[in-house]
Protein backbone atom coordinates (compact mmCIF):
# COMPACT_ATOMS: atom_id res chain seq x y z
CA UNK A 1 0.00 0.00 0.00
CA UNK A 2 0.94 4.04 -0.06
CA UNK A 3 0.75 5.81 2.56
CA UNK A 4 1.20 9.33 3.55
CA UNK A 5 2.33 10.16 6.76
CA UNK A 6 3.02 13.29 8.69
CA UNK A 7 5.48 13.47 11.73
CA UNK A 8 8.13 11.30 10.44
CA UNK A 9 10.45 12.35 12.25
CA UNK A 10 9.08 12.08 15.85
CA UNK A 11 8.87 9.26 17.99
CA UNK A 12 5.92 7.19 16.55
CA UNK A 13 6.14 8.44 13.43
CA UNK A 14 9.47 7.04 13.19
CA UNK A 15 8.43 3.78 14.47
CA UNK A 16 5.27 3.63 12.69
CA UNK A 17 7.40 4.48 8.94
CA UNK A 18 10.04 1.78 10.03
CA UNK A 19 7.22 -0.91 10.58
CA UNK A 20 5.50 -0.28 7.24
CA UNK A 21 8.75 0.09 4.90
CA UNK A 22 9.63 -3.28 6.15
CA UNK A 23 6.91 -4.96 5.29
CA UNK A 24 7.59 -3.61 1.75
CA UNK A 25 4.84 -0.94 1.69
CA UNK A 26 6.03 2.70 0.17
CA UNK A 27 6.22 5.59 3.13
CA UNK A 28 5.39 9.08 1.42
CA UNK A 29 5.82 11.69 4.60
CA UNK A 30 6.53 15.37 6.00
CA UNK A 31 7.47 16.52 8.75
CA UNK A 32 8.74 20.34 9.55
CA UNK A 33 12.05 18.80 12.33
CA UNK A 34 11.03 22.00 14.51
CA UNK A 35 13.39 22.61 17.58
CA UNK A 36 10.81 21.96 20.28
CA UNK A 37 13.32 18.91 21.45
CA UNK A 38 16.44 18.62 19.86
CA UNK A 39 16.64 17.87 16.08
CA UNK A 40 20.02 15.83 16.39
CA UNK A 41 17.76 12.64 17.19
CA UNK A 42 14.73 13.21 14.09
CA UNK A 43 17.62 13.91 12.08
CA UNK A 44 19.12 10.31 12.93
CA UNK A 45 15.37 8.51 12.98
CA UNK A 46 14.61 10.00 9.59
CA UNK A 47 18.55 8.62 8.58
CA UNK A 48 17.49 5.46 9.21
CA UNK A 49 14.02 5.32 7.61
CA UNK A 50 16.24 6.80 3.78
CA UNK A 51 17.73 3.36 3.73
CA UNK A 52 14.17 1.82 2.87
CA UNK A 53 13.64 2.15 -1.09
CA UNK A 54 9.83 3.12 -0.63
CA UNK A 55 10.30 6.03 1.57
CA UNK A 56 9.98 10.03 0.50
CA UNK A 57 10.56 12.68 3.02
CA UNK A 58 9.65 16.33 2.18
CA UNK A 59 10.14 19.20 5.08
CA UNK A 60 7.34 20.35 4.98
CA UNK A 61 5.26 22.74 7.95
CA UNK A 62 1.61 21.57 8.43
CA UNK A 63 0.28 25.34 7.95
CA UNK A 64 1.67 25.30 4.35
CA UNK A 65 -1.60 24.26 2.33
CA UNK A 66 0.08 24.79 -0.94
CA UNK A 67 3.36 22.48 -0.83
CA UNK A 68 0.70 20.01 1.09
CA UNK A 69 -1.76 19.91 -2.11
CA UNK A 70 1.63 19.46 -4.56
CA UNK A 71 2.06 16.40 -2.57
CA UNK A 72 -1.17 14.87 -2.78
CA UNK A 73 -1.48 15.94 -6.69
CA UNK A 74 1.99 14.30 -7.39
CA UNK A 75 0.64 10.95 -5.91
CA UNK A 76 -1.96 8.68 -4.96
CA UNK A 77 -2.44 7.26 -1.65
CA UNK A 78 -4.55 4.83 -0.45
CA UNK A 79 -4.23 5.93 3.64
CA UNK A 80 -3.52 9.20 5.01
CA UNK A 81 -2.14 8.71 9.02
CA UNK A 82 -1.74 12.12 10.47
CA UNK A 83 0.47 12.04 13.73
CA UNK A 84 3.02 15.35 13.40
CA UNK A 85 1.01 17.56 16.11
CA UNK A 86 2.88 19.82 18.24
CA UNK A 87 3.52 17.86 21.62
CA UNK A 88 3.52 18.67 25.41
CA UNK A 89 0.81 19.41 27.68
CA UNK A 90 3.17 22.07 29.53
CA UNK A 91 4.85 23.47 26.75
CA UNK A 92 1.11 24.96 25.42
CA UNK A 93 1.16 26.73 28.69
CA UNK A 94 3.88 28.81 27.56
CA UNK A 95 3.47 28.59 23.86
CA UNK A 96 0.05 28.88 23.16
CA UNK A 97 0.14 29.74 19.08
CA UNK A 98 2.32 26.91 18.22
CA UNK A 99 -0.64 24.31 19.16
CA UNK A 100 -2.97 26.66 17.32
CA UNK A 101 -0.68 26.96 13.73
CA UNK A 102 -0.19 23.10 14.02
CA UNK A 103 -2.96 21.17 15.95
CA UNK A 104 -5.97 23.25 14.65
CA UNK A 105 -4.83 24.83 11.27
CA UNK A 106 -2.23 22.23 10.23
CA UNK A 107 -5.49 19.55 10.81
CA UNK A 108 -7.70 21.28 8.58
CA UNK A 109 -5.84 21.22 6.20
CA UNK A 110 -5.17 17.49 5.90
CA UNK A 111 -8.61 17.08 6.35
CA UNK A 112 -9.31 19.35 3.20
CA UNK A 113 -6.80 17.29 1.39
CA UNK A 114 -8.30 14.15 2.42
CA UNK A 115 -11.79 15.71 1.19
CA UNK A 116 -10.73 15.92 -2.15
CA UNK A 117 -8.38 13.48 -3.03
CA UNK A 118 -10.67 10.58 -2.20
CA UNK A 119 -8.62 9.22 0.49
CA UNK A 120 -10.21 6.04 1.80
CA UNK A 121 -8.94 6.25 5.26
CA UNK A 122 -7.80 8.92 7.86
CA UNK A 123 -5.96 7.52 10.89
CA UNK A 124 -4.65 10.28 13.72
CA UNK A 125 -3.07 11.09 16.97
CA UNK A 126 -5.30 12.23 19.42
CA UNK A 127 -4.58 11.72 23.34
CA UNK A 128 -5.65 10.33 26.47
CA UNK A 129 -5.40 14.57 27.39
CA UNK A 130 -8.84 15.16 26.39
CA UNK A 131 -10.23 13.09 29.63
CA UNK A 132 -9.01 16.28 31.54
CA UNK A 133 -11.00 16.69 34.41
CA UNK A 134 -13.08 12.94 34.07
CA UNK A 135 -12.63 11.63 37.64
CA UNK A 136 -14.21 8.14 36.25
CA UNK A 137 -11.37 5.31 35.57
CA UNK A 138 -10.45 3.42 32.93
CA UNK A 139 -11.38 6.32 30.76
CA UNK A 140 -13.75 4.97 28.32
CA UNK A 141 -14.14 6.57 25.11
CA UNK A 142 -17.81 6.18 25.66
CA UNK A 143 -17.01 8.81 28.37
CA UNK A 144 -17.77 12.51 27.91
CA UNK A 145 -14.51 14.57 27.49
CA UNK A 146 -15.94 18.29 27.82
CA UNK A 147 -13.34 19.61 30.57
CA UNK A 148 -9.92 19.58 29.17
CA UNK A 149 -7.13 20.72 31.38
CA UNK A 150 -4.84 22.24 28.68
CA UNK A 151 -4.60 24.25 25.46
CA UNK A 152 -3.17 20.84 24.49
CA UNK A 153 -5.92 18.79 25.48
CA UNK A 154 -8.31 21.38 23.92
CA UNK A 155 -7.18 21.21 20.52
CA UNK A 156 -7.20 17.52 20.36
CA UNK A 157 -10.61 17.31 21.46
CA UNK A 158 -11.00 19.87 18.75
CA UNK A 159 -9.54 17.26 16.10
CA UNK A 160 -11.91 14.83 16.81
CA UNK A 161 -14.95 17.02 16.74
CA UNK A 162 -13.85 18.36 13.28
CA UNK A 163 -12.68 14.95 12.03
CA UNK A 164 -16.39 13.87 12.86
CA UNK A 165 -18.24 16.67 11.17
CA UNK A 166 -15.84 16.06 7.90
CA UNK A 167 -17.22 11.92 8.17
CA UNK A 168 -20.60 13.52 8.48
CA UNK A 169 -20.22 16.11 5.58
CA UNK A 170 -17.88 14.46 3.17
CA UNK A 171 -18.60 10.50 4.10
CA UNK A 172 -14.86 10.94 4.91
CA UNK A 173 -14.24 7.23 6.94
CA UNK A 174 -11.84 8.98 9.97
CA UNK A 175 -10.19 7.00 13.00
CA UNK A 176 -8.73 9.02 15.94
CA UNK A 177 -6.41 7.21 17.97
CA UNK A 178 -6.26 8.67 21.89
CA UNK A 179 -2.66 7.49 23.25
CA UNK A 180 -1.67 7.04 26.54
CA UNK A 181 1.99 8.01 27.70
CA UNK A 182 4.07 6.15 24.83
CA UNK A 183 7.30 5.38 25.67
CA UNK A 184 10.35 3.11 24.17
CA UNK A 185 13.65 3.11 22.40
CA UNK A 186 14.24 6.24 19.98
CA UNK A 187 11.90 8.01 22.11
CA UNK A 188 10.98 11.91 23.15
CA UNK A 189 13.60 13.23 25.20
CA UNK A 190 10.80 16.10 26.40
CA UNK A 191 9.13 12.95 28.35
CA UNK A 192 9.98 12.37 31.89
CA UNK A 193 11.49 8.89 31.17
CA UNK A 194 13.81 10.37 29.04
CA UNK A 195 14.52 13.41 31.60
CA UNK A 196 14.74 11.17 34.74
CA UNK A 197 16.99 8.85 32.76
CA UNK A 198 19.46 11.47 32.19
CA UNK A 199 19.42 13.31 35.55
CA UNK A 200 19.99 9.85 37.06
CA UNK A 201 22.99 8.85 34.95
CA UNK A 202 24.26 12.17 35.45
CA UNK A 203 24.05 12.05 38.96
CA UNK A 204 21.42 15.05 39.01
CA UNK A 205 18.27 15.49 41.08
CA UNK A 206 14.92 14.13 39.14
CA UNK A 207 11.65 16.73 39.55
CA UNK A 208 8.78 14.39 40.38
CA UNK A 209 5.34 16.19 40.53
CA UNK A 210 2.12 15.78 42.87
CA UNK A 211 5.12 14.70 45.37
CA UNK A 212 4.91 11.25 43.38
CA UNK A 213 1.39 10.42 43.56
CA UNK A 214 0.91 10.27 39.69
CA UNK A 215 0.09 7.38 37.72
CA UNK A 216 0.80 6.74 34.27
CA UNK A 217 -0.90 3.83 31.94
CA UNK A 218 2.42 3.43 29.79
CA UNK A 219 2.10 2.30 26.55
CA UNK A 220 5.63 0.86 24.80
CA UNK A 221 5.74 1.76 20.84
CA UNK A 222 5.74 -1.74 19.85
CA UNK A 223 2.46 -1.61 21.14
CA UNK A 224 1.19 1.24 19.96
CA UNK A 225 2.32 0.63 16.45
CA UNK A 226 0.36 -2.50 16.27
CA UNK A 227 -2.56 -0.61 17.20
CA UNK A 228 -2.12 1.71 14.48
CA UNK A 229 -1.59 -0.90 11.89
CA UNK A 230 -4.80 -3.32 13.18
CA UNK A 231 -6.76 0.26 12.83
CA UNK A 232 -5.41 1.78 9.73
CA UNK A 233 -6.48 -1.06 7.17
CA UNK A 234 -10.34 -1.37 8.94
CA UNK A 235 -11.91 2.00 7.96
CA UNK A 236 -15.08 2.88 10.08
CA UNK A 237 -18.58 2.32 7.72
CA UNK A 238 -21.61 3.18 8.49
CA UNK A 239 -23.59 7.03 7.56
CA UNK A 240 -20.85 8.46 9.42
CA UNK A 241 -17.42 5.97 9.21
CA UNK A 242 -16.22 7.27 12.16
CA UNK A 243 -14.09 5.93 15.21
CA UNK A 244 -12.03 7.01 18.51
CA UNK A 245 -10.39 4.81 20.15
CA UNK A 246 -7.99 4.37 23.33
CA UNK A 247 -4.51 2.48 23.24
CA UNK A 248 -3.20 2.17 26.04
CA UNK A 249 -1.05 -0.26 28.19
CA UNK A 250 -4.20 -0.83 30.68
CA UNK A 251 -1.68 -1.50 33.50
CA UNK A 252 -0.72 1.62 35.38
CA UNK A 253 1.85 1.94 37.59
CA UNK A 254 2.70 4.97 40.01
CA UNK A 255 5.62 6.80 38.96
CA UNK A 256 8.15 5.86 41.36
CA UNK A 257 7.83 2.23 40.40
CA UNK A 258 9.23 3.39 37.43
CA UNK A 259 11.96 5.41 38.99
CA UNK A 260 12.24 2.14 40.67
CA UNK A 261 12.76 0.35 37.60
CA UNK A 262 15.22 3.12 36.19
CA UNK A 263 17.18 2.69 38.94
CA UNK A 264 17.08 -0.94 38.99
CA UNK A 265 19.01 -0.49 35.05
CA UNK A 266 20.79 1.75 34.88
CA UNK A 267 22.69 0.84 38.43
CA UNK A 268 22.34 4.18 40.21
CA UNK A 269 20.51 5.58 43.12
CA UNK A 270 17.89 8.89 41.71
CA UNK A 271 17.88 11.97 43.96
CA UNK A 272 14.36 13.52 44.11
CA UNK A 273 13.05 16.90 43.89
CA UNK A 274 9.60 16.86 44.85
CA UNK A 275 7.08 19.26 43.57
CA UNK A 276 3.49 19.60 43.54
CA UNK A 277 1.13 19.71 40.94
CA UNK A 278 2.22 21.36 37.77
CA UNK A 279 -0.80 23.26 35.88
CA UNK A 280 -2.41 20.95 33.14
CA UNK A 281 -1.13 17.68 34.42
CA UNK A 282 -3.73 14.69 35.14
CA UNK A 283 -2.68 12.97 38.18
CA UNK A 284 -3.79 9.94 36.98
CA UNK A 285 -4.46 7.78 33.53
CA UNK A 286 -6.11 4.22 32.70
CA UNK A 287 -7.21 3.01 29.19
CA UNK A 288 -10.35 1.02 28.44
CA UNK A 289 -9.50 -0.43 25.27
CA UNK A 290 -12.56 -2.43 24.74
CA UNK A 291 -13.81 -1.14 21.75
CA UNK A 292 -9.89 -1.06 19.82
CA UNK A 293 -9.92 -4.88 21.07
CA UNK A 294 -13.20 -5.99 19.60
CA UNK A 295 -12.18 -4.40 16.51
CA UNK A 296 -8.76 -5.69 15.90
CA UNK A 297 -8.24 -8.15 18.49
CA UNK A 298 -5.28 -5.81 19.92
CA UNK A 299 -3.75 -6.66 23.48
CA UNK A 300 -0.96 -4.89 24.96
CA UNK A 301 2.19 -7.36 24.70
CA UNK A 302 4.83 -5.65 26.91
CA UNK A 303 5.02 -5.38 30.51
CA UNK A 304 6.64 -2.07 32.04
CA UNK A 305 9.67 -4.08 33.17
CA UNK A 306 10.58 -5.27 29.79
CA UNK A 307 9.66 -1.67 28.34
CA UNK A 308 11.92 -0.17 30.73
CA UNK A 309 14.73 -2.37 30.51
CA UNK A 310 14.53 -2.14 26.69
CA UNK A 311 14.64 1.86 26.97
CA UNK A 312 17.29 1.81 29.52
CA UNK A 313 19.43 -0.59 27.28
CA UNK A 314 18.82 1.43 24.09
CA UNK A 315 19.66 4.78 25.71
CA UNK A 316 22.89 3.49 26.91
CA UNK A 317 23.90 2.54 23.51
CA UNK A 318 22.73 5.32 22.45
CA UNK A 319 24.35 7.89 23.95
CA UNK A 320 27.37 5.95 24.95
């Protein structure tokens, strides 16, 4: 199959292009490398995904309509999977326009692309965010999600509200994906795994928030990426062919387990700095999967000790 993909250069993305190229499938993708984390590790995940013979990479910003629609008239794709967003529930705090330019206008435009170049299936990355305020756990997608938390949270409740009205309009068959705290090798190093792993190795204090009362259903990409695939080739049908679903790793774990388990690989002791809340944060995250599992038969395959120990391993190797 073709497909186009934005965000090739982050973390799923990445992960995501790599799966599909090796199962001989061609990759077309964008992605604009901003500097929100740094570029030295997109530039390396996107080096890796040019040795595959099926992959194209333009740099390309999500706001610029026109090189977008060159794209799409140039080729034909069969599935569009839209995950370049830009990321971090505390960064929006402090950067407010950059989730509007990419998250809200970058999205309409690949849904206006999508509208009329016939694509036959829109997969994309929304986020366990939107369940803000819900107090109810797991978080079912069955659940009302009217009192995000952050500008972040906002505007992906915003994507799946306009990815519904352009099923309803345009019979435009749309999947949005809601992912819960994705973690792995070639990861985000704006994530807190990432962070604590560094401060630890570096002998440097770790800021853990809400004192360490937060829990985190982890999801490991290998996971995740199976979702995605399982979803992306069964297009909703119906009058309106549209779905949401949760993937998550339905396990959570308090967050100093996993310090725990950091400390447990990389042989060193973390020194805490404890803080309280910070603005926009959910203290707490569970998926219901039920509806991604009758649908694809999908079941989280990796525990958080093997996920950890992986990460742990490829960081070291990583960064010498």
């Amino acid at each position: 199959m073709d497909y186009f993909i934005t965000g090739t250069a982050g973390f799923i993305g990445f992960h995501l292009a790599k799966r599909l190229l090796t199962e001989g499938n061609k990759v077309f993708s964008i992605d604009n490398v901003n500097s929100y984390y740094d570029t030295r590790i997109k530039y390396n995940r996107l080096s890796i995904l040019s040795r595959y013979d099926g992959f194209e990479f333009n740099k390309i910003d999500l706001t610029n309509y026109k090189a977008l629609a060159q794209i799409f008239n140039n080729h034909s794709f069969d599935t569009v999977i839209h995950l370049a967003a830009q990321a971090g529930v505390r960064y929006s705090i402090e950067n407010p326009m950059a989730y509007i330019d990419s998250n809200i206008v970058g999205f309409i435009n690949i849904l206006e692309l999508c509208r009329y170049n016939n694509i036959s299936h829109l997969v994309y990355a929304s986020s366990s965010s939107v369940y803000g305020g819900n107090e109810k756990q797991p978080f079912s997608v069955k659940d009302r999600v009217d009192t995000p938390i952050s500008l972040y949270a906002a505007t992906k409740k915003s994507n799946e509200l306009m990815a519904h009205s352009y099923s309803s309009l345009y019979n435009i068959p749309t999947t949005g994906l809601r992912f819960f705290t994705v973690y792995g090798p070639m990861g985000r190093p704006d994530m807190a795994l990432f962070k604590f792993t560094k401060a630890i190795l570096e002998g440097n204090p770790i800021d853990v928030y809400n004192y360490g009362y937060m829990i985190r259903d982890f999801t490991y990409i290998d996971d995740i990426i199976e979702g995605i695939v399982g979803v992306s080739v069964r297009p909703p049908t119906g009058d309106i062919p549209y779905n949401i679903f949760n993937i998550g790793g339905t396990n959570p774990v308090q967050l100093t387990y996993v310090i725990q388990l950091l400390e447990k690989n990389l042989g060193k002791k973390a020194v805490f700095n404890m803080l309280p809340m910070q603005p926009g944060d959910i203290a707490s995250s569970h998926a219901d999967n039920t509806e991604l599992e009758e649908l694809t038969e999908f079941t989280p395959q990796t525990s958080i000790e093997e996920g950890i120990k992986n990460f742990t391993d490829w960081y070291k190797e990583y960064f010498k």
